[in-house]
Every structure is written in structure tokens, then in C-alpha cells.
C-alpha atoms as a PDB file:
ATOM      1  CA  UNK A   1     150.281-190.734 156.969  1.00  0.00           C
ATOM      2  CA  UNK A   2     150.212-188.891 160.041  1.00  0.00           C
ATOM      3  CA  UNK A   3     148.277-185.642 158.631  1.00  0.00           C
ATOM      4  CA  UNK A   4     144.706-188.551 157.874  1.00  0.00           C
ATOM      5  CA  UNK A   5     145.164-189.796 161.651  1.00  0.00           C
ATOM      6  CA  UNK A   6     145.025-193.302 162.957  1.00  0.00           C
ATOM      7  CA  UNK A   7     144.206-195.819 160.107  1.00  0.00           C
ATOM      8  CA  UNK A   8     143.384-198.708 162.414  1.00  0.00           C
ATOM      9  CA  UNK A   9     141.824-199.486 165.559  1.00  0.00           C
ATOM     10  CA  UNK A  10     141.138-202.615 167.999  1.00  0.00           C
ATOM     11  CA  UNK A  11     138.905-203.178 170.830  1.00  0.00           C
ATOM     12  CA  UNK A  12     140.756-205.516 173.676  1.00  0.00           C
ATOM     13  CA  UNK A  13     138.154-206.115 176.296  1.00  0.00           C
ATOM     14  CA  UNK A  14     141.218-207.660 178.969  1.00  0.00           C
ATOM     15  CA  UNK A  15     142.649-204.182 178.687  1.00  0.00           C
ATOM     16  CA  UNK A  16     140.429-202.829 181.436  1.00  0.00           C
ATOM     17  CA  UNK A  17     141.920-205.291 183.695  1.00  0.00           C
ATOM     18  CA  UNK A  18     145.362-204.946 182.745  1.00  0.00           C
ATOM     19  CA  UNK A  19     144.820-201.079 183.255  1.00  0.00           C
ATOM     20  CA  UNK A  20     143.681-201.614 186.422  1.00  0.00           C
ATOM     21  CA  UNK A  21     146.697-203.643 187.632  1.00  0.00           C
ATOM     22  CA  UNK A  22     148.903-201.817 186.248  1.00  0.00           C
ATOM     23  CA  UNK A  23     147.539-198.007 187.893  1.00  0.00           C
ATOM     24  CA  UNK A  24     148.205-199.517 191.068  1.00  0.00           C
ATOM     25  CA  UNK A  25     150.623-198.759 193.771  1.00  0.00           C
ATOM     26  CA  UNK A  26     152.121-202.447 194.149  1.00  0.00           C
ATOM     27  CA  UNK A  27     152.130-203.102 190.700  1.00  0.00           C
ATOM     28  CA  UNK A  28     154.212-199.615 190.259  1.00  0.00           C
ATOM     29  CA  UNK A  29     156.220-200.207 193.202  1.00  0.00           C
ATOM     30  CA  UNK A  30     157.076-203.746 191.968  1.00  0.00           C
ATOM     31  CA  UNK A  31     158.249-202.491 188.444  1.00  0.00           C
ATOM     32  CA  UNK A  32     160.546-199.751 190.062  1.00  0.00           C
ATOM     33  CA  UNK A  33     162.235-201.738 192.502  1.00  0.00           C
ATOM     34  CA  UNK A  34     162.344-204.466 189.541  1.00  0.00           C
ATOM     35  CA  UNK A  35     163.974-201.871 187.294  1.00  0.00           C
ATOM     36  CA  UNK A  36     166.106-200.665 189.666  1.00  0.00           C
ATOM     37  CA  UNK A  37     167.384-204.590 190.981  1.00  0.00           C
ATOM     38  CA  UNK A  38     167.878-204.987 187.206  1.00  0.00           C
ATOM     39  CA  UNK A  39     169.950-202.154 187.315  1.00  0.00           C
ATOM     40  CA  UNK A  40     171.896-203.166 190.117  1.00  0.00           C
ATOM     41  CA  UNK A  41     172.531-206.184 188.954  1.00  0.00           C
ATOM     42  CA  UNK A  42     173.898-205.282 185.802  1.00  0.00           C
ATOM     43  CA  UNK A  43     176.583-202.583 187.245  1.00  0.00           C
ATOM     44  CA  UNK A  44     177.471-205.135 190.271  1.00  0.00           C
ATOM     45  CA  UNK A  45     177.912-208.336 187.961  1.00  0.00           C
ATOM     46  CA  UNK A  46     181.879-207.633 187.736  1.00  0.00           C
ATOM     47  CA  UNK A  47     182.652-207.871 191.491  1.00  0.00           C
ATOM     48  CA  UNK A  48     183.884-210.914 191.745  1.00  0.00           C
ATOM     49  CA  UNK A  49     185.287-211.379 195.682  1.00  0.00           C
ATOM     50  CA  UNK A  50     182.879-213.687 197.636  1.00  0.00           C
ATOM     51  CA  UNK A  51     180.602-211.154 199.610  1.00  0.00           C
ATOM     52  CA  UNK A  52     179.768-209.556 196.233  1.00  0.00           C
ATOM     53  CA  UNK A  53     179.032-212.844 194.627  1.00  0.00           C
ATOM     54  CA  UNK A  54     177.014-213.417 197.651  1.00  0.00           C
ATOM     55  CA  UNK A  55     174.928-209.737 197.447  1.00  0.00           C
ATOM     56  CA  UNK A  56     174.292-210.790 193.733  1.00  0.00           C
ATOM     57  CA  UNK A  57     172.892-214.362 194.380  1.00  0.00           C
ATOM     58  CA  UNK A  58     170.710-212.173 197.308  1.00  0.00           C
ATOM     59  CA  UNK A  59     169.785-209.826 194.017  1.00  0.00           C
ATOM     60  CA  UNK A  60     169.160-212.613 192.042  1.00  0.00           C
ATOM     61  CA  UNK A  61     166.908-214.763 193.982  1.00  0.00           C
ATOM     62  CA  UNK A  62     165.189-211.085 194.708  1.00  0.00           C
ATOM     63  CA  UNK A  63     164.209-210.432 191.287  1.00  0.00           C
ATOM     64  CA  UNK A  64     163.160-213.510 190.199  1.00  0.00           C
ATOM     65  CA  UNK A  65     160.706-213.313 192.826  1.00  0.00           C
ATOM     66  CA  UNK A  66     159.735-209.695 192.144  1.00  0.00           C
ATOM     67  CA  UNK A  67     158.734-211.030 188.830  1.00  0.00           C
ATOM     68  CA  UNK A  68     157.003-213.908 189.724  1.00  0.00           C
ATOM     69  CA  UNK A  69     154.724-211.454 191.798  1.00  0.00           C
ATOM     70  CA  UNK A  70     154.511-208.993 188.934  1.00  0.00           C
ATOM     71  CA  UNK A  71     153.412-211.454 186.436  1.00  0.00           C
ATOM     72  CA  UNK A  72     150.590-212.903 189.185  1.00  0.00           C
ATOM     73  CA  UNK A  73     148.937-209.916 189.840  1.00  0.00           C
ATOM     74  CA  UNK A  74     147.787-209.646 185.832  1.00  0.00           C
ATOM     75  CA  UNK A  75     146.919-214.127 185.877  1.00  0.00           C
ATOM     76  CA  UNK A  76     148.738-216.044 188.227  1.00  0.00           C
ATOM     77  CA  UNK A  77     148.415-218.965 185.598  1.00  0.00           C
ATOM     78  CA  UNK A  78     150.112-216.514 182.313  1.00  0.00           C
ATOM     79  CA  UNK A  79     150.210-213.298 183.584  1.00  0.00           C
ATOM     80  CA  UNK A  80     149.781-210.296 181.011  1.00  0.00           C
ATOM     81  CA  UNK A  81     148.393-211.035 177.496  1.00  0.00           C
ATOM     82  CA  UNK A  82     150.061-207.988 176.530  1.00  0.00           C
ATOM     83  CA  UNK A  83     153.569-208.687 178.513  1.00  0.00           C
ATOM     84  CA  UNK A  84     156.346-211.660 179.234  1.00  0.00           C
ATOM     85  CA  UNK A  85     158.852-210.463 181.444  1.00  0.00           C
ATOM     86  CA  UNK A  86     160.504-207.725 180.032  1.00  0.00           C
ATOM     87  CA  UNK A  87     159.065-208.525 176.461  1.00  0.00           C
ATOM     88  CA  UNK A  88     155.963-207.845 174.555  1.00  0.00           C
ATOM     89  CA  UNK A  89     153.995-210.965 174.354  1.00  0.00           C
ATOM     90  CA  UNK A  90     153.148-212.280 170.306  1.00  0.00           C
ATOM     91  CA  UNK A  91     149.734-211.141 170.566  1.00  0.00           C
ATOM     92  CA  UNK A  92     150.882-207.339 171.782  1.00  0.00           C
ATOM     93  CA  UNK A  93     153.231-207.354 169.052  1.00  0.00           C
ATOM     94  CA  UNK A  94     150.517-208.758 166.470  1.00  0.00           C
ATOM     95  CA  UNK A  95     148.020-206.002 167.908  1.00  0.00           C
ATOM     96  CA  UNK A  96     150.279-202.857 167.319  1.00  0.00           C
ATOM     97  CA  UNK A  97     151.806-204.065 164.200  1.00  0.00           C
ATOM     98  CA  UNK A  98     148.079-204.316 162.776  1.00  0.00           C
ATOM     99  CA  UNK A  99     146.115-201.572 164.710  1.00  0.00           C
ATOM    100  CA  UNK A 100     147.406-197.820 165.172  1.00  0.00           C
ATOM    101  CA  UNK A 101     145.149-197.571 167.974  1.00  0.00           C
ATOM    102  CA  UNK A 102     143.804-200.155 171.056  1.00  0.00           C
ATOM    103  CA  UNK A 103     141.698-199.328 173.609  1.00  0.00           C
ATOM    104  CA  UNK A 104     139.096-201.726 176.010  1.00  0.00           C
ATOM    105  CA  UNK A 105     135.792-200.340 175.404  1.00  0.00           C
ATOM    106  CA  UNK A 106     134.947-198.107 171.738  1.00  0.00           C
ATOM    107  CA  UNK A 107     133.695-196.003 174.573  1.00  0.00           C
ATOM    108  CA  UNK A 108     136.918-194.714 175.615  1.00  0.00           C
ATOM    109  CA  UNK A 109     137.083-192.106 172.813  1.00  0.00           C
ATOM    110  CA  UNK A 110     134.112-190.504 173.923  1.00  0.00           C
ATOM    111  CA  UNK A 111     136.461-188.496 175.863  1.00  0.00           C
ATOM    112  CA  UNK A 112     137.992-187.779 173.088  1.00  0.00           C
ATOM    113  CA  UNK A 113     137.305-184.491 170.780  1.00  0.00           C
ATOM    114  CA  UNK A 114     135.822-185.758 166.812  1.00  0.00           C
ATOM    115  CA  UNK A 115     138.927-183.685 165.614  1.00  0.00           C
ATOM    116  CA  UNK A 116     141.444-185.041 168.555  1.00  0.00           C
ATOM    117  CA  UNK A 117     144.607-186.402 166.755  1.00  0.00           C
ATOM    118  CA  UNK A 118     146.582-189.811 168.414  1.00  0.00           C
ATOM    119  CA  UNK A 119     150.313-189.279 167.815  1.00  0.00           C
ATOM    120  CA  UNK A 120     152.217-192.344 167.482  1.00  0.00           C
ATOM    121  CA  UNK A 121     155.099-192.749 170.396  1.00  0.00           C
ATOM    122  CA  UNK A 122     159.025-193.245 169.640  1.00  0.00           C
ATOM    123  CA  UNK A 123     159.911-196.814 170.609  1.00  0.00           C
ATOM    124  CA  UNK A 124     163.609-196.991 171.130  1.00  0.00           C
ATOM    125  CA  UNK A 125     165.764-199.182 169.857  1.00  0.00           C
ATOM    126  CA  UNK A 126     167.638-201.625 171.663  1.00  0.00           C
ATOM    127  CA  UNK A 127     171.304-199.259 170.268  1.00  0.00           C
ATOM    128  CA  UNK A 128     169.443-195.963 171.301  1.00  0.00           C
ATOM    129  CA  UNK A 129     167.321-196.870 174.399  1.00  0.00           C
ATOM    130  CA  UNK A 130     168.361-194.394 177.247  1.00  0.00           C
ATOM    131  CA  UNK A 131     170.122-195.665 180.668  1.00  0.00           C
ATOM    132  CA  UNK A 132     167.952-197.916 183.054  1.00  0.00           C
ATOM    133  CA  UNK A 133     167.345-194.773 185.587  1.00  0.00           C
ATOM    134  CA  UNK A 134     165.615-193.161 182.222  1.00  0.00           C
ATOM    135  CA  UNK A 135     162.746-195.719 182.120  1.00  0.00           C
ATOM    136  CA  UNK A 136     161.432-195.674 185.054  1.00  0.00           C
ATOM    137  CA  UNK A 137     157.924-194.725 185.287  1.00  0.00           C
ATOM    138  CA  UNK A 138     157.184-191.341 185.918  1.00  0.00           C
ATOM    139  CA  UNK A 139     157.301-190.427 189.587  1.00  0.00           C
ATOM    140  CA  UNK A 140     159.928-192.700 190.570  1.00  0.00           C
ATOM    141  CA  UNK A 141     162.685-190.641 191.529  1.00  0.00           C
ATOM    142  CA  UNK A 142     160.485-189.679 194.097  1.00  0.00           C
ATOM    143  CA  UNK A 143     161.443-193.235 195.983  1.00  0.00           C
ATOM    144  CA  UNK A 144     164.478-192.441 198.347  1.00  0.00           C
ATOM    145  CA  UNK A 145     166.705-195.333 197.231  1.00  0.00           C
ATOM    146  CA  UNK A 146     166.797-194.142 193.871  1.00  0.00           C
ATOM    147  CA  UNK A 147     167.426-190.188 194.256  1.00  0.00           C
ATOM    148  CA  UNK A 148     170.457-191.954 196.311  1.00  0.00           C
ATOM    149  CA  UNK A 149     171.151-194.039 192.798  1.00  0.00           C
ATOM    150  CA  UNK A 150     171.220-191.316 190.385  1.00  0.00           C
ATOM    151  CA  UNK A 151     174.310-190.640 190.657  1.00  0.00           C
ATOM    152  CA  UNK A 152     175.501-194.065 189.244  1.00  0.00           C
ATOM    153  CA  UNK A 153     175.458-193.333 185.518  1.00  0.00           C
END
């Protein structure tokens, strides 16, 4: 299938705004420090004397609000169309299950070459997704905290 290129295409209007949130710095900020909380939370969750416990609640109270501010810079009534939480949202699973291809604006391939060819991207699977450090956006490691967390694994 992948020799005859994309099969199927959709134009999402909303995407231009949910592009725009998401290229900025708080929004990447957010998710890091969100990823990295998660993270945290995760490895810490077996310390069990009170001062832990007490760090965790911190954690937890932490994240919820990191997503609450996450989720209201997309809507602050839903959020992302495309996103809830952590997981895609029915209508961004509906979208890539029935187009190969989404984009805001048919104008968007114009900066495209007529013989340009969209490779599909691995999704991992919940048994082979890589460590939390692993998905961070692209640049991240550049935030001190986590070249200090690396070491974790």
C-alpha cells in the first residue's frame, strides 16, 4: 500500500489552533514537566514512610493541576478535540482510523512536492512503548531537572 501513497485525506479546520497551542513554549513546558511528574510519580509510589507519602500527595495535587492548565489552553470548557488527558479523544481516533492524512487547510501541501511521499509513523504499543524519559518531546533534555533525571532508568 505504501508504494500508491496516502489513500485518504481530511481537512480539520480546529487544527490550526491546536497547532498553535501546542508550538508554544508553555504548552511544551507544561507537557515536559507533566511527563516528567508522571514519571516521578510512578518510580516514588513504593515509598511508603510519611514524608514520602507526603512528597507524593505534593506530586499529586501538582499534576492534576498541570493538566487542568494543559487541557485550558486548547478550550477551557473541553480542551483538545484531538486529546483527553493522556488519550486520543473518539473523534482523533475516528479521524486516523479513516484518513491516512489530516491537515487544517488543503493548502498545507502546497509546500509539499506533487511527487512528495507521507510515510506513516510507528505507534507503539502499550508492551513495546519505550521508558517515560524516551517520550519526551524533542529538546527536552535540554531542561536541567531532567539531564539530572536521566540517570533513573
Amino acid at each position: 500500500m505504501l508504494r500508491h501513497g496516502w489513500r485518504t485525506g481530511a481537512i480539520v479546520p480546529e487544527l490550526e489552533v491546536e497547532t498553535k497551542v501546542v508550538n508554544t513554549d508553555q504548552y511544551a513546558q507544561s507537557l515536559t514537566w507533566l511527563q516528567a511528574l508522571t514519571g516521578l510519580l510512578e518510580r516514588m509510589q513504593m515509598h511508603r514512610d510519611p514524608e514520602s507519602k507526603k512528597v507524593l500527595q505534593e506530586w499529586l495535587k501538582e499534576r492534576e493541576e498541570l493538566r487542568a492548565v494543559t487541557k485550558n489552553l486548547f478550550n477551557p470548557h473541553f480542551g483538545s478535540i484531538f486529546r483527553t488527558c493522556h488519550n486520543p479523544t473518539y473523534f482523533s481516533r475516528r479521524l486516523c482510523r479513516f484518513s491516512d492524512l489530516y491537515m487544517a487547510s488543503i493548502s498545507c501541501l502546497l509546500n509539499y512536492d506533487l511527487s512528495y511521499t507521507f510515510y506513516p509513523r510507528r505507534t507503539p504499543l502499550q508492551h513495546e512503548a519505550p521508558l517515560w524519559m524516551d517520550q519526551l518531546c524533542t529538546g527536552c533534555m535540554k531542561t536541567p531537572f531532567l539531564e539530572e533525571m536521566a540517570h533513573i532508568r
